[in-house]
C-alpha atoms as a PDB file:
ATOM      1  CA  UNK A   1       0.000   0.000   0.000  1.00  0.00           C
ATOM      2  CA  UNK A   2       1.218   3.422  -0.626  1.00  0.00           C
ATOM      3  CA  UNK A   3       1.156   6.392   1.898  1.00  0.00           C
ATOM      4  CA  UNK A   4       1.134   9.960   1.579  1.00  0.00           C
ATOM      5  CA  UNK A   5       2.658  13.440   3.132  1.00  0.00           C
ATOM      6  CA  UNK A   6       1.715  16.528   2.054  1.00  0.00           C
ATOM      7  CA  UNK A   7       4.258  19.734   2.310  1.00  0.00           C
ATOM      8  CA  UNK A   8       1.363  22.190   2.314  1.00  0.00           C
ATOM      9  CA  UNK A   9      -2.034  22.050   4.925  1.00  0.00           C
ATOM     10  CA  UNK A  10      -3.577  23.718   2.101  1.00  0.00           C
ATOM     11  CA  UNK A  11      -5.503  21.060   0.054  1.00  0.00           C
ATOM     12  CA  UNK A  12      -4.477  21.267  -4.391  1.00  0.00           C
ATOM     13  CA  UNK A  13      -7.007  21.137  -6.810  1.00  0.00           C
ATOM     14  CA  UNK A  14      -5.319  18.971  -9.579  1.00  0.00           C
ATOM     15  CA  UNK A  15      -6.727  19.898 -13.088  1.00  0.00           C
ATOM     16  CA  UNK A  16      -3.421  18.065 -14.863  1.00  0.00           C
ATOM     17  CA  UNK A  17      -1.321  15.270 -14.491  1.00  0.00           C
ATOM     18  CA  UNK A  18       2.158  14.756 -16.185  1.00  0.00           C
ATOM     19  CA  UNK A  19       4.032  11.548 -16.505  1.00  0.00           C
ATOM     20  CA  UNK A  20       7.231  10.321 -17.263  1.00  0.00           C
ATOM     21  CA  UNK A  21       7.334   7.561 -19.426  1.00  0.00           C
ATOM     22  CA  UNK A  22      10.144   4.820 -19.108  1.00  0.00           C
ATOM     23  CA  UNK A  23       9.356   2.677 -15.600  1.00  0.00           C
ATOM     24  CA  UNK A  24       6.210   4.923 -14.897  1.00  0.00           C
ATOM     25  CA  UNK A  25       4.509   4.200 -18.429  1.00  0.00           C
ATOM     26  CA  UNK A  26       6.255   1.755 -20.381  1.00  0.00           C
ATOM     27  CA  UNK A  27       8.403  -1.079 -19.101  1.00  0.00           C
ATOM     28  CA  UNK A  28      11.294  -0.507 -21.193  1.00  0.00           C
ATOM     29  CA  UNK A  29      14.043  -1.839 -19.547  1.00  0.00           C
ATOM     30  CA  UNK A  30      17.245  -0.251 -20.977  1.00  0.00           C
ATOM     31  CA  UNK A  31      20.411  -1.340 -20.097  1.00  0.00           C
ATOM     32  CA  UNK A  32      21.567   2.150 -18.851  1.00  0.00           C
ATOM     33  CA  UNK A  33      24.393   0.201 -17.415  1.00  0.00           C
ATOM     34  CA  UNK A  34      25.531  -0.879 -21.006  1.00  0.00           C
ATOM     35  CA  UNK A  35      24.850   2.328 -22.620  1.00  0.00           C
ATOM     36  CA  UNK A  36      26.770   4.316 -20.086  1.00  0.00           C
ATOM     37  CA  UNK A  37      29.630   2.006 -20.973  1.00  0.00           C
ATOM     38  CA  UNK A  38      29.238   2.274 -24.609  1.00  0.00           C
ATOM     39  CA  UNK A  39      28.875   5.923 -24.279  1.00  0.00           C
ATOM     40  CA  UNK A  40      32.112   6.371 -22.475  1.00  0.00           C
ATOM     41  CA  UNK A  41      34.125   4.159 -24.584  1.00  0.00           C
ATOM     42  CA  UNK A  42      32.750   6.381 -27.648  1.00  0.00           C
ATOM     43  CA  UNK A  43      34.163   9.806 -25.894  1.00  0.00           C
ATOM     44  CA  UNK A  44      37.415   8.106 -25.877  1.00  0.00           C
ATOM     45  CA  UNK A  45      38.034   7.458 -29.008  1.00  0.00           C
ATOM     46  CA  UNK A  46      36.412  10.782 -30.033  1.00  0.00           C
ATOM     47  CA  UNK A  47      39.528  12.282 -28.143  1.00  0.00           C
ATOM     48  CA  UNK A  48      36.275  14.032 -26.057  1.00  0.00           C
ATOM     49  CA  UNK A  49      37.475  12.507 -22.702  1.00  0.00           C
ATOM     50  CA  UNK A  50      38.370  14.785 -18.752  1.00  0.00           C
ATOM     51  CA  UNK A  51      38.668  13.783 -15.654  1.00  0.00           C
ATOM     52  CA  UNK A  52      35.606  12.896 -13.971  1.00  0.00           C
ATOM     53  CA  UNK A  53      33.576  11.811 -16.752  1.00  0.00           C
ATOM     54  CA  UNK A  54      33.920   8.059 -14.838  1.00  0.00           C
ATOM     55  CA  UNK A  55      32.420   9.163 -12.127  1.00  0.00           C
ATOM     56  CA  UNK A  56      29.084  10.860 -13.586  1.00  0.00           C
ATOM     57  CA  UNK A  57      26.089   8.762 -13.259  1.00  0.00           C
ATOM     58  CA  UNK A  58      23.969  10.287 -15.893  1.00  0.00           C
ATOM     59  CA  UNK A  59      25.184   9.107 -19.723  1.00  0.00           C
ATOM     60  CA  UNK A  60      23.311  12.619 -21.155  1.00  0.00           C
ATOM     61  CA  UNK A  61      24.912  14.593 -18.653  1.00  0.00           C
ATOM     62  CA  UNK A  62      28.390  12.572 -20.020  1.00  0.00           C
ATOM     63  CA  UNK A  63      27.812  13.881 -23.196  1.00  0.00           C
ATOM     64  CA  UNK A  64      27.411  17.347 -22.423  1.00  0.00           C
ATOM     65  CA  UNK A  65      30.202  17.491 -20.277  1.00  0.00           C
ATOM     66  CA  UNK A  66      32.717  15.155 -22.434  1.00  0.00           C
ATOM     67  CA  UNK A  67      31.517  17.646 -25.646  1.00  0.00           C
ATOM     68  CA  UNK A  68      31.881  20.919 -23.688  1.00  0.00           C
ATOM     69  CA  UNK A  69      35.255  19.779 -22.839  1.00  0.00           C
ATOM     70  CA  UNK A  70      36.044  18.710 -26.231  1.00  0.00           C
ATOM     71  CA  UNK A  71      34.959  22.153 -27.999  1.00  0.00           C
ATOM     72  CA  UNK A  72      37.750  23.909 -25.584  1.00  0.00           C
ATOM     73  CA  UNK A  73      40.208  21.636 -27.249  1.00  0.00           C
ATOM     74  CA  UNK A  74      38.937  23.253 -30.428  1.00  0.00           C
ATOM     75  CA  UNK A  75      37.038  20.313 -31.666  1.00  0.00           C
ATOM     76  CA  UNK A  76      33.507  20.333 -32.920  1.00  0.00           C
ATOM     77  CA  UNK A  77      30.732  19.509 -29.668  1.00  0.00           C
ATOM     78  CA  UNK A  78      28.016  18.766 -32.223  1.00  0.00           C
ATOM     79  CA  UNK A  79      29.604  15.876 -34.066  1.00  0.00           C
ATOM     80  CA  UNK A  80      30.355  14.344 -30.741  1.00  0.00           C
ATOM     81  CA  UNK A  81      26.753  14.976 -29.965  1.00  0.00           C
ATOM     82  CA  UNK A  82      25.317  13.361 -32.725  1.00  0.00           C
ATOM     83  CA  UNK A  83      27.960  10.092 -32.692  1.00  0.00           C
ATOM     84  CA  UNK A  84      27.346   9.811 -28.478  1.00  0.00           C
ATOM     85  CA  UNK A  85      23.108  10.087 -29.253  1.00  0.00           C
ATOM     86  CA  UNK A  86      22.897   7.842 -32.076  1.00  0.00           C
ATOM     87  CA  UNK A  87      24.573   5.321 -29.974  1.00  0.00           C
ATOM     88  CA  UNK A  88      22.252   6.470 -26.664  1.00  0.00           C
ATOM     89  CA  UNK A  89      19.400   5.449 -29.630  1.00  0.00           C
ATOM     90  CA  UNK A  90      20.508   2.395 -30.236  1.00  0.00           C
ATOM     91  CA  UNK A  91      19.796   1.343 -26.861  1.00  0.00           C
ATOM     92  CA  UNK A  92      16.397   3.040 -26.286  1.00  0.00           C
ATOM     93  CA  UNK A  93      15.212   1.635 -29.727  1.00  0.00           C
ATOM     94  CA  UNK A  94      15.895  -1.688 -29.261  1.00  0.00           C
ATOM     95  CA  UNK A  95      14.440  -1.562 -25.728  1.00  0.00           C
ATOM     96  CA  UNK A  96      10.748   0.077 -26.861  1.00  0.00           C
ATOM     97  CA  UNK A  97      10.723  -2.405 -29.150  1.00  0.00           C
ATOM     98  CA  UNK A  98      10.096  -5.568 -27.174  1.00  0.00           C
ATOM     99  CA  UNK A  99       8.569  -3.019 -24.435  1.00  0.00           C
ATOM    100  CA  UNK A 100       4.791  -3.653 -23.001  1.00  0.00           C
ATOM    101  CA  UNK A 101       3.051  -0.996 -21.108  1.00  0.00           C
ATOM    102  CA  UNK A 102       3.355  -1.312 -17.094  1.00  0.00           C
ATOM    103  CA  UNK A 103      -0.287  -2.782 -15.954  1.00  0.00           C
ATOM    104  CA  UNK A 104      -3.045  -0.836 -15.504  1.00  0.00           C
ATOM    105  CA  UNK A 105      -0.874   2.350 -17.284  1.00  0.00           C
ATOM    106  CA  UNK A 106      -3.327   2.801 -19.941  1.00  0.00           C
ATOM    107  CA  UNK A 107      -6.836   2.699 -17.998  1.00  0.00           C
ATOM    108  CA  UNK A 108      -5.560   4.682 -15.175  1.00  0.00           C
ATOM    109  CA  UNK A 109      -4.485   7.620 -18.056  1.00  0.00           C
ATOM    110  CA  UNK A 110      -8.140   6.678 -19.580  1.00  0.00           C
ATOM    111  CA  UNK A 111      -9.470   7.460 -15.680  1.00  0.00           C
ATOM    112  CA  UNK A 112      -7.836  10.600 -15.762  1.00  0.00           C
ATOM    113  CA  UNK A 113      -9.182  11.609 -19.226  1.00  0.00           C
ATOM    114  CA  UNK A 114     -12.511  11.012 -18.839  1.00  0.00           C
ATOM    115  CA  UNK A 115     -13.565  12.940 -16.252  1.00  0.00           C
ATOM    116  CA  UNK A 116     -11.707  15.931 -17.450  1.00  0.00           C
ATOM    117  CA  UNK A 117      -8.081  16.491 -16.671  1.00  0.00           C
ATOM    118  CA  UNK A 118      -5.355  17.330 -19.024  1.00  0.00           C
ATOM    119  CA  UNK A 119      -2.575  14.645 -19.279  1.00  0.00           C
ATOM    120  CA  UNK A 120       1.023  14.882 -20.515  1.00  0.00           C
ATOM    121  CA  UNK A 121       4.172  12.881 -20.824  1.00  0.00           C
ATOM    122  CA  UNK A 122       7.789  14.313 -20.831  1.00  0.00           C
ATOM    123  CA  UNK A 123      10.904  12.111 -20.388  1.00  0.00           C
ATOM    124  CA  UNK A 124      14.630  12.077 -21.391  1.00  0.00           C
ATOM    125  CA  UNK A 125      13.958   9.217 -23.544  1.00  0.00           C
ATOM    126  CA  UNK A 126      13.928   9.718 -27.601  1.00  0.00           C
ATOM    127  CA  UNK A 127      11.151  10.728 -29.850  1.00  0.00           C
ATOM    128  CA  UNK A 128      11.309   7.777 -31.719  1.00  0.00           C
ATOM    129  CA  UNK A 129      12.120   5.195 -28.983  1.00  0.00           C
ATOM    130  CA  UNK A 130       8.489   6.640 -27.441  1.00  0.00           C
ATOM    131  CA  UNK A 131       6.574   6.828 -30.496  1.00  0.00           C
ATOM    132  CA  UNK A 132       7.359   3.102 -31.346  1.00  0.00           C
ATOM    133  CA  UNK A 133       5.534   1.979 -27.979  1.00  0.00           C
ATOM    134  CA  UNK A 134       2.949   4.045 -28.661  1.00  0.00           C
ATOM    135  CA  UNK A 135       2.345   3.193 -32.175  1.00  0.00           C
ATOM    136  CA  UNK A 136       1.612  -0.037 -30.533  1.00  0.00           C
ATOM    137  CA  UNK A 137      -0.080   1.293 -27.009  1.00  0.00           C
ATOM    138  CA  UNK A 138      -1.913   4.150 -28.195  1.00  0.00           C
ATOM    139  CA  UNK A 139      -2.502   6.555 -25.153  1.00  0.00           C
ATOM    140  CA  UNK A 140      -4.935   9.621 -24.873  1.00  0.00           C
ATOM    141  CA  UNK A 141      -2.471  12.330 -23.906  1.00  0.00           C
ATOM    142  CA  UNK A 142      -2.289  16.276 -24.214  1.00  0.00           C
ATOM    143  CA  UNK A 143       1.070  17.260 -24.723  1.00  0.00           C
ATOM    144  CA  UNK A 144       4.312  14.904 -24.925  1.00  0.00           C
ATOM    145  CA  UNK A 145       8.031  16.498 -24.518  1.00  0.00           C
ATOM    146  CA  UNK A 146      10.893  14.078 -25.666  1.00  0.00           C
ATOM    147  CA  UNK A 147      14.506  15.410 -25.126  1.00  0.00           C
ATOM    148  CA  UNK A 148      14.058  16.910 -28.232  1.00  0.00           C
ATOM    149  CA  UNK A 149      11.875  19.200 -27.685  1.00  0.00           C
ATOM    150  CA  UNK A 150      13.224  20.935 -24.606  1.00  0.00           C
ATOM    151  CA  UNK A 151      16.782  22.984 -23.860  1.00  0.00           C
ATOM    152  CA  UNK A 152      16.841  20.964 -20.652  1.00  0.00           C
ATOM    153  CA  UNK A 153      15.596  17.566 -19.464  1.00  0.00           C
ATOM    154  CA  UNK A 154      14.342  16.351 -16.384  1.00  0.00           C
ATOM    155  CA  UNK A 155      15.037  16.124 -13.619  1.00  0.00           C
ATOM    156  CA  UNK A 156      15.739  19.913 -14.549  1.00  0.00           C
ATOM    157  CA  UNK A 157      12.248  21.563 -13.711  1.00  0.00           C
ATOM    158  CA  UNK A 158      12.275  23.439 -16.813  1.00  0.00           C
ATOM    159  CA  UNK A 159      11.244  20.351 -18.708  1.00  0.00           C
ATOM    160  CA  UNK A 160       7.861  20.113 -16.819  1.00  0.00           C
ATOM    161  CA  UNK A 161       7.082  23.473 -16.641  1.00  0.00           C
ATOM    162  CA  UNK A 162       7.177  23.643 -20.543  1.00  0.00           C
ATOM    163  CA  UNK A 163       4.942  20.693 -20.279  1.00  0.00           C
ATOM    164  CA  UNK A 164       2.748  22.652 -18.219  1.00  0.00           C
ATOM    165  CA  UNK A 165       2.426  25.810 -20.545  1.00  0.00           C
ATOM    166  CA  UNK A 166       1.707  23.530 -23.227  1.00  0.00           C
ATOM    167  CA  UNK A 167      -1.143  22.622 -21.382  1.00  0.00           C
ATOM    168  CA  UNK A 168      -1.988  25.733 -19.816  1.00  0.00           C
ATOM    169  CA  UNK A 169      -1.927  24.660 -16.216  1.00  0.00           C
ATOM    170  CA  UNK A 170      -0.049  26.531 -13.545  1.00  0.00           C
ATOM    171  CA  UNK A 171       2.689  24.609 -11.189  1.00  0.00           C
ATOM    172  CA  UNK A 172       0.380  24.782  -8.301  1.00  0.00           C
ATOM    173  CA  UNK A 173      -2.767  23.000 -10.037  1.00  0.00           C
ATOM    174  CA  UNK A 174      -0.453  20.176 -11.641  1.00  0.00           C
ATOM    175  CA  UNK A 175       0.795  16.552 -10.674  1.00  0.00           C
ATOM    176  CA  UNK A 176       3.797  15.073 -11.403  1.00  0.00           C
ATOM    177  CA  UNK A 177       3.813  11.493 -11.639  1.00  0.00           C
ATOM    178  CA  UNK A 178       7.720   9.448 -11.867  1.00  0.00           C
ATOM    179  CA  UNK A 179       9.230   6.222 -11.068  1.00  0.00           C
ATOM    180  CA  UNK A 180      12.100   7.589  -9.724  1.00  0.00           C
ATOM    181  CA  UNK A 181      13.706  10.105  -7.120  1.00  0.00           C
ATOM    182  CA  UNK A 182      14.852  12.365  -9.795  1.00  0.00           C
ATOM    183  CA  UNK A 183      11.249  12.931 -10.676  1.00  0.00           C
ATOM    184  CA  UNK A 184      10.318  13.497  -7.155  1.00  0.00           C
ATOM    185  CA  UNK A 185      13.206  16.459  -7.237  1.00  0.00           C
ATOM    186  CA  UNK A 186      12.070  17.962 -10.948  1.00  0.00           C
ATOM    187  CA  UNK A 187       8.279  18.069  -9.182  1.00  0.00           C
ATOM    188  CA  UNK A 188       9.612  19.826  -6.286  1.00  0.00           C
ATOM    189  CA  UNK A 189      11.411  21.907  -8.277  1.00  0.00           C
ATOM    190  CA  UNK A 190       8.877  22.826 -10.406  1.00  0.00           C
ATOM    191  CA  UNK A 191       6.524  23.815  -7.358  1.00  0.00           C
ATOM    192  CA  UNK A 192       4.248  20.750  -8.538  1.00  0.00           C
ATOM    193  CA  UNK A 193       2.319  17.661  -6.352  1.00  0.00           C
ATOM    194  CA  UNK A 194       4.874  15.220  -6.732  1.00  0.00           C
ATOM    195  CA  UNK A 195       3.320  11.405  -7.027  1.00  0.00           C
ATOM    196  CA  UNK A 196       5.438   8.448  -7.197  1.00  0.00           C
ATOM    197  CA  UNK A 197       4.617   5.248  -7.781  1.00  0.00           C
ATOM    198  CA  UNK A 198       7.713   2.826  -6.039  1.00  0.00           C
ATOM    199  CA  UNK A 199       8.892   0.054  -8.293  1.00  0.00           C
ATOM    200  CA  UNK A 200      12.514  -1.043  -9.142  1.00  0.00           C
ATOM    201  CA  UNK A 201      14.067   2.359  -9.612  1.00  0.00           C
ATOM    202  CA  UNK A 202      13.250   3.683  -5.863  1.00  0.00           C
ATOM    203  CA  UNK A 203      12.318   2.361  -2.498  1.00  0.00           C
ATOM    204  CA  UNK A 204       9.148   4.049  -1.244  1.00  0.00           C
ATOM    205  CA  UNK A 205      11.034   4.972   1.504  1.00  0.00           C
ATOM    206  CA  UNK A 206      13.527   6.804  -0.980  1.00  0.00           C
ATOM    207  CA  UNK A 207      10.942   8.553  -2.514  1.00  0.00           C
ATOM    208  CA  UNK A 208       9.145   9.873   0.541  1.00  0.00           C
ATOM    209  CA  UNK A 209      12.710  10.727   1.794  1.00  0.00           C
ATOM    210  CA  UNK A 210      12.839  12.640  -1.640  1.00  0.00           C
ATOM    211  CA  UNK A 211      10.208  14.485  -0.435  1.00  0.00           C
ATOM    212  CA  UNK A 212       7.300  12.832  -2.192  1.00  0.00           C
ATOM    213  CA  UNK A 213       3.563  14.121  -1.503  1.00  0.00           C
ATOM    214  CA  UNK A 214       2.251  10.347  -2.318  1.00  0.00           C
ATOM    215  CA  UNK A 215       4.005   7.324  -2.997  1.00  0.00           C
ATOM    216  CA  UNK A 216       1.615   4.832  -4.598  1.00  0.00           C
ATOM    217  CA  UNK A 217       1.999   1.131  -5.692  1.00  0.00           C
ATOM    218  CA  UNK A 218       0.243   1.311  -8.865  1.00  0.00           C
ATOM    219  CA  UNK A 219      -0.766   3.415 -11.571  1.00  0.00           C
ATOM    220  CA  UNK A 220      -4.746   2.571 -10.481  1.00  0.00           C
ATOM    221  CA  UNK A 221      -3.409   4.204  -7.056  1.00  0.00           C
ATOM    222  CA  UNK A 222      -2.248   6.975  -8.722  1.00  0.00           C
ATOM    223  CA  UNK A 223      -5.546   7.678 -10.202  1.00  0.00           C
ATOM    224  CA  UNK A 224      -7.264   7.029  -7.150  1.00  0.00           C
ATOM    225  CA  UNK A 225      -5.417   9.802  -5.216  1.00  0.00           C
ATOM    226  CA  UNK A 226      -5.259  12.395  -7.845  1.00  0.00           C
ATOM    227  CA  UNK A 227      -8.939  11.893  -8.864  1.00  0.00           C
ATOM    228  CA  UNK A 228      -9.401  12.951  -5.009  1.00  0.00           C
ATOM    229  CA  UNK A 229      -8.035  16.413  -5.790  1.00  0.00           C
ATOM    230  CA  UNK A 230      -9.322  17.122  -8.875  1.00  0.00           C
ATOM    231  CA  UNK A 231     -13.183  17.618  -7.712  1.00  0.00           C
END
């Protein structure tokens, strides 16, 4: 069973609710693990390699620092870009293929839907990685931000708040629904109800610690709870 804490006494009307998509939507699976790896060895023979780059967790945040490092050498950050993402593809491609939608994923959006609310999805994930789930899972959404379409991805704020304007919603009448801690810090940042549903990626008791305003078990739950501040 999930719990919840709220950070305000004052009770949120919810009129939208944004997801992300890989382990919160879709059951993708990538091998982060072996794309990190891939990633790195690809900055080293692209002679876009400093110190440190080992110890970053994050393989887009690799990129951007091995090609910001690279363009001081006087080399060119875009074609490191584009080698370092079509490889980061490769992964997330091969994953949405063979990927099913987490259960009850679809009928709790439906839920939502119905009775009103606006829905999006952003996530660092790829355009087309996304769109080939979907093509088989259609979803009724409002607005969906890839890491295309945004300056700066989760869990940077300013990835859901473009969501948000999209949708035109303001922070404090929006949900944020995520998988993972990260999302619990781009709601907070974002000044939005932050909703977690615990699976592999987080603990529940890393998300509350996180600072989550509900930690849920399933999607359903999810619903549930956010259908309970949208009257």
């Amino acid at each position: 069973m999930g719990g919840y804490k709220t950070r305000s006494s004052t009770p949120r009307v919810v009129q939208a609710v944004v997801f992300d998509f890989d382990g919160t939507i879709a059951d993708t699976r990538i091998d982060f693990a072996a794309m990190r790896r891939r990633v790195l060895d690809l900055l080293r023979s692209l002679g876009a390699w400093c110190e440190g780059l080992e110890e970053m967790h994050y393989v887009l945040e690799i990129v951007n620092e091995g090609a910001r490092w690279a363009q001081k050498q006087g080399r060119d950050p875009d074609v490191i870009r584009a080698e370092a993402d079509a490889a980061i593809r490769s992964f997330e491609t091969e994953a949405a293929r063979r990927a099913p939608l987490l259960d009850d994923a679809a009928g709790a959006l439906a839920r939502l839907k119905d009775t009103g609310l606006k829905t999006g999805i952003i996530t660092r994930n790829c355009a087309e990685a996304v769109h080939v789930v979907l093509a088989r899972y259609p979803l009724r959404t409002d607005v969906l931000l890839t890491r295309e379409h945004v300056p700066r991805v989760k869990p940077d704020p300013d990835h859901l708040l473009r969501a948000l304007a999209a949708l035109e919603i303001s922070p404090d009448r929006a949900a944020f629904v995520g998988d993972h801690v990260t999302d619990v810090q781009c709601a907070r940042g974002a000044g939005v109800l932050a909703v977690a549903v615990a699976g592999s990626s987080s603990s529940p008791e890393d998300l509350r610690r996180a600072g989550a305003d509900f930690v849920a078990s399933s999607l359903s739950q999810v619903a549930d709870y956010v259908l309970g501040l949208s009257a």
